[in-house]
C-alpha atoms as a PDB file:
ATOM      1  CA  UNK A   1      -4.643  33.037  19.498  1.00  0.00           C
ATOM      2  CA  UNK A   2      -6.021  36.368  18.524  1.00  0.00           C
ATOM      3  CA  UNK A   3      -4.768  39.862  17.065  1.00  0.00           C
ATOM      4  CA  UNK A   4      -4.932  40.740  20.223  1.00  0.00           C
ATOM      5  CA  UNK A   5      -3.402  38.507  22.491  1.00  0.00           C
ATOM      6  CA  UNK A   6      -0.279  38.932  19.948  1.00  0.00           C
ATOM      7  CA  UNK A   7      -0.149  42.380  20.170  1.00  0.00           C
ATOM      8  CA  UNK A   8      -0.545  41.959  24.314  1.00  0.00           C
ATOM      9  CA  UNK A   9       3.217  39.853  23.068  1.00  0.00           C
ATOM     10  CA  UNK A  10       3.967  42.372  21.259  1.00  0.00           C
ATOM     11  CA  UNK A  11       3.441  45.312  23.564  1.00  0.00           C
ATOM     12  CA  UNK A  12       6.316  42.953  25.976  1.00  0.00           C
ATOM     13  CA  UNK A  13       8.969  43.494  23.242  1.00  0.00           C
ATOM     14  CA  UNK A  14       8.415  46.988  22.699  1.00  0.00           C
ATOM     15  CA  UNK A  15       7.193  50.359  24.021  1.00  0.00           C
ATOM     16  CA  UNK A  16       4.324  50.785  22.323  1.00  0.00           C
ATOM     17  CA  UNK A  17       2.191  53.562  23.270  1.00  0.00           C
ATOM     18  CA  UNK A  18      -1.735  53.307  22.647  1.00  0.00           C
ATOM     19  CA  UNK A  19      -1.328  55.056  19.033  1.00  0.00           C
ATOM     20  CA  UNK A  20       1.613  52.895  17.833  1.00  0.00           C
ATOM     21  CA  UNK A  21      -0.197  49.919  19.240  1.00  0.00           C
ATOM     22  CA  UNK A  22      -2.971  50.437  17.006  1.00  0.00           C
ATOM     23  CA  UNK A  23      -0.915  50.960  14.134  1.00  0.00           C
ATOM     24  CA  UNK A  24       0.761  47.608  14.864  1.00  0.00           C
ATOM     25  CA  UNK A  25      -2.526  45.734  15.033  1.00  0.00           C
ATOM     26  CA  UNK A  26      -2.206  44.774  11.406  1.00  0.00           C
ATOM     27  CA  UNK A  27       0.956  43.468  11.981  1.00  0.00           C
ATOM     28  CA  UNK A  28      -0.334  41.410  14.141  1.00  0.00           C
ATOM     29  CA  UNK A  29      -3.400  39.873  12.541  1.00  0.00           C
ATOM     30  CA  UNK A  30      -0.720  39.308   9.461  1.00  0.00           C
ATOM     31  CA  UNK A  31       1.811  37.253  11.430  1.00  0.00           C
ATOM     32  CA  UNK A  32      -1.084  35.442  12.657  1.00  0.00           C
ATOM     33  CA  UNK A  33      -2.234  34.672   9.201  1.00  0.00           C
ATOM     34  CA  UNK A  34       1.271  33.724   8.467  1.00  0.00           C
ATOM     35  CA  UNK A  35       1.475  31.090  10.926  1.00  0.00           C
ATOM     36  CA  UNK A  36      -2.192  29.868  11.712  1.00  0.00           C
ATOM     37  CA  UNK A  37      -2.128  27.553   8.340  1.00  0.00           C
ATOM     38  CA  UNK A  38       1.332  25.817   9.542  1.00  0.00           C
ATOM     39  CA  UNK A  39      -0.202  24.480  13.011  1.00  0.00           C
ATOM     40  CA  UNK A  40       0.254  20.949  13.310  1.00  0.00           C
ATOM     41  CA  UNK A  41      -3.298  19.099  13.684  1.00  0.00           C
ATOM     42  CA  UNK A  42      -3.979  18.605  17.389  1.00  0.00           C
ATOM     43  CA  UNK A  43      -1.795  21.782  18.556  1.00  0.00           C
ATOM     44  CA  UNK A  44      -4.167  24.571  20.660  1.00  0.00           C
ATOM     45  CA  UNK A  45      -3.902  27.928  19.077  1.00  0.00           C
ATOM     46  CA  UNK A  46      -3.541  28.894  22.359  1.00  0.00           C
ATOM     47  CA  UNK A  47      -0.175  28.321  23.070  1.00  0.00           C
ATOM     48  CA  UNK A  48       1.681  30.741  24.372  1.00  0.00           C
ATOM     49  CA  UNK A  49       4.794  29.697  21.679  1.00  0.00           C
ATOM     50  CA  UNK A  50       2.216  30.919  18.639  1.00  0.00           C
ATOM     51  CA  UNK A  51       1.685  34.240  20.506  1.00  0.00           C
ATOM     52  CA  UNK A  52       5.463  35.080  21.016  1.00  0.00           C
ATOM     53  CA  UNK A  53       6.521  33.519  17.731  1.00  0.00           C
ATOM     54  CA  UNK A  54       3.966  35.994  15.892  1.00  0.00           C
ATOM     55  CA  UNK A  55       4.517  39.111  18.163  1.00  0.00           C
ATOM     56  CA  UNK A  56       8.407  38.694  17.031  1.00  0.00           C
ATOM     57  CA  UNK A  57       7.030  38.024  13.253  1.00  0.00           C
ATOM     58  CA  UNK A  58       5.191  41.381  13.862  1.00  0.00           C
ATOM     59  CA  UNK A  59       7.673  42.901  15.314  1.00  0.00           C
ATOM     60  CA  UNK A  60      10.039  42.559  12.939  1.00  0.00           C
ATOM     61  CA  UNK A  61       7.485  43.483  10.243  1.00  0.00           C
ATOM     62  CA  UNK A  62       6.780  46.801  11.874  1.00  0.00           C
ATOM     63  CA  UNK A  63      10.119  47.903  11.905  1.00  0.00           C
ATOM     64  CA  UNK A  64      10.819  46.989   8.468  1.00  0.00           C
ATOM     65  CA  UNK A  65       7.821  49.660   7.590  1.00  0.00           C
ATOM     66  CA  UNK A  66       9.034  52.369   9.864  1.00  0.00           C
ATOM     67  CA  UNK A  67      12.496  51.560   8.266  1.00  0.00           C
ATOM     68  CA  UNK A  68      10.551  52.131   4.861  1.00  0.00           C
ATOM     69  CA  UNK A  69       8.971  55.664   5.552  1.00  0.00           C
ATOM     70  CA  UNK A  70      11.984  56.927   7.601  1.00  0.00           C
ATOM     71  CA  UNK A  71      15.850  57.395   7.546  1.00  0.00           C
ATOM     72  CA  UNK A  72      16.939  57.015  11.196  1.00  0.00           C
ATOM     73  CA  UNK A  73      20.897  57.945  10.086  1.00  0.00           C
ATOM     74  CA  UNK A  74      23.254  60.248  12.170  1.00  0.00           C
ATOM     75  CA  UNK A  75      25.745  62.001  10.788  1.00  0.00           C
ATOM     76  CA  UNK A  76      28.350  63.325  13.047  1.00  0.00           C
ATOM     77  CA  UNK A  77      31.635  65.568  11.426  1.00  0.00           C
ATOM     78  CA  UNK A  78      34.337  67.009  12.732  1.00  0.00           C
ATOM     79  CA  UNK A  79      37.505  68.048  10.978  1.00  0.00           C
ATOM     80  CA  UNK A  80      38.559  64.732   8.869  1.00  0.00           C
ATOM     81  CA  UNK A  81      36.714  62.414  11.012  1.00  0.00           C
ATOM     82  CA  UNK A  82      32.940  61.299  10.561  1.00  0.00           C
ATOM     83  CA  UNK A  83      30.835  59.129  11.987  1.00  0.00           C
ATOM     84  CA  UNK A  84      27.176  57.456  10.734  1.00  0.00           C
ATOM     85  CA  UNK A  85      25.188  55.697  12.954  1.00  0.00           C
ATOM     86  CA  UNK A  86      22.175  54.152  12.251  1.00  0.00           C
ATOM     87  CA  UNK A  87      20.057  52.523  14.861  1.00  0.00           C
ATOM     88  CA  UNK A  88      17.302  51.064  13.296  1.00  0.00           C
ATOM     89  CA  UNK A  89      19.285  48.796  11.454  1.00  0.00           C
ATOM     90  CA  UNK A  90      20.888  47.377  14.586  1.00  0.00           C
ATOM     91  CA  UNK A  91      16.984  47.065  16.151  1.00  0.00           C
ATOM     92  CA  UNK A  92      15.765  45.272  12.420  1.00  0.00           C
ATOM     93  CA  UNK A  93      18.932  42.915  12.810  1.00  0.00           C
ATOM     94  CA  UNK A  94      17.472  42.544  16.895  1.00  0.00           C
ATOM     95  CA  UNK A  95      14.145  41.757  15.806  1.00  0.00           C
ATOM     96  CA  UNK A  96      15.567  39.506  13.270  1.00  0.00           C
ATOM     97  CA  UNK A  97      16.926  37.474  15.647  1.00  0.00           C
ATOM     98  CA  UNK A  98      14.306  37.331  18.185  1.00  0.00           C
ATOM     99  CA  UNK A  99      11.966  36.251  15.069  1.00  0.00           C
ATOM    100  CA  UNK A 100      14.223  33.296  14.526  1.00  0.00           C
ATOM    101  CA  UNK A 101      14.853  32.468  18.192  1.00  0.00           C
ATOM    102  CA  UNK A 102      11.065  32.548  18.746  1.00  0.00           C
ATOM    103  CA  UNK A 103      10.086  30.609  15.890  1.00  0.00           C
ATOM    104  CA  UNK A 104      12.783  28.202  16.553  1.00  0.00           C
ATOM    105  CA  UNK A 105      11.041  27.458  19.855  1.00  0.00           C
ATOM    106  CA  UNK A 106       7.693  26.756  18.191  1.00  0.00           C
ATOM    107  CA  UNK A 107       9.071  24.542  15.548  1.00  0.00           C
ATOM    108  CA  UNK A 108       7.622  21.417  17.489  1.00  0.00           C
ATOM    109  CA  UNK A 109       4.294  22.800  16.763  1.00  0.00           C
ATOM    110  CA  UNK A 110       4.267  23.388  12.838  1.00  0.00           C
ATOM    111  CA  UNK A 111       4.034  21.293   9.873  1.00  0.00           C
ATOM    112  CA  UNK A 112       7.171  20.784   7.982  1.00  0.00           C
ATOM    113  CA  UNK A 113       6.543  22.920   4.862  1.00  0.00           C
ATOM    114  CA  UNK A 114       9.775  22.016   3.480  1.00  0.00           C
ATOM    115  CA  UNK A 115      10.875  20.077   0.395  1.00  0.00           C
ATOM    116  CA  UNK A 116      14.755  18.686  -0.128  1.00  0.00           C
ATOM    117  CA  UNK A 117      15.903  16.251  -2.799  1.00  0.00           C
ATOM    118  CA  UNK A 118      18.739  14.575  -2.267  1.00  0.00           C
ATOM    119  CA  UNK A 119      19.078  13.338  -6.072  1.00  0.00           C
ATOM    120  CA  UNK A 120      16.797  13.107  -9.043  1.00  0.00           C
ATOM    121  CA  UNK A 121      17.132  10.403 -11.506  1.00  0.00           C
ATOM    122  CA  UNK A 122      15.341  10.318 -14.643  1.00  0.00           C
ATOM    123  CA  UNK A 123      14.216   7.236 -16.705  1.00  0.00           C
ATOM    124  CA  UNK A 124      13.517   7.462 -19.880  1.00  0.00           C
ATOM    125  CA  UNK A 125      10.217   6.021 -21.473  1.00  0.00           C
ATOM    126  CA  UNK A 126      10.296   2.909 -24.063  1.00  0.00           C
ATOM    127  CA  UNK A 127       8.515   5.526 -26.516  1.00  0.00           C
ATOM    128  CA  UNK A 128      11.226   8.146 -26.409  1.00  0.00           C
ATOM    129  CA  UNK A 129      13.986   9.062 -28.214  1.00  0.00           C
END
């Protein structure tokens, strides 16, 4: 599990040319970050799963930037009728769900981070009023 054997995943999801590819290294290295802490014990960072679950995370990181320095939105008008059309949005909801698919398919090797409470009860002390 390195930067980059994620952005080799990466580079599967998306045409990246050589420039964009270096610009999505930090992605990358982040989503690896993300995830290396949540491995269970006993799990190789080497499994393919960690690799495709953090090219999606990256993925879907880099086009949440290039959503955040650009406007990708279409404006088309004739007469009365109009039509917008924005793309990226469509290709963040994509890489949303390829993040979630992906990491849904790795569960089996992270800790469960989670908390839930099903009820609280609270006793009060001999001392209190």
């Amino acid at each position: 599990m390195s930067q980059w054997s994620t952005l080799g995943q990466l580079r599967l999801l998306t045409h990246l040319d050589d420039n964009a590819a270096r610009d999505a290294l930090p992605f990358c290295a982040s989503a690896l970050a993300q995830l290396s802490p949540l491995l269970k014990d006993g799990v190789s960072p080497d499994d393919p799963r960690v690799d495709a679950a953090a090219a999606s995370i990256a993925h879907y990181m880099l086009l949440m930037h290039q959503e955040s320095i650009g406007d990708d939105i279409a404006v088309f008008k004739a007469g009365d009728i109009s039509v917008h059309k924005n793309e990226r949005a469509k290709r963040i909801a994509m890489a949303a769900t390829m993040r979630d698919n992906a990491l849904a398919a790795a569960q089996t090797l992270f800790r469960d981070t989670g908390f839930a409470a099903d009820s609280v009860a609270y006793r009060r002390d001999e001392g209190e009023r």
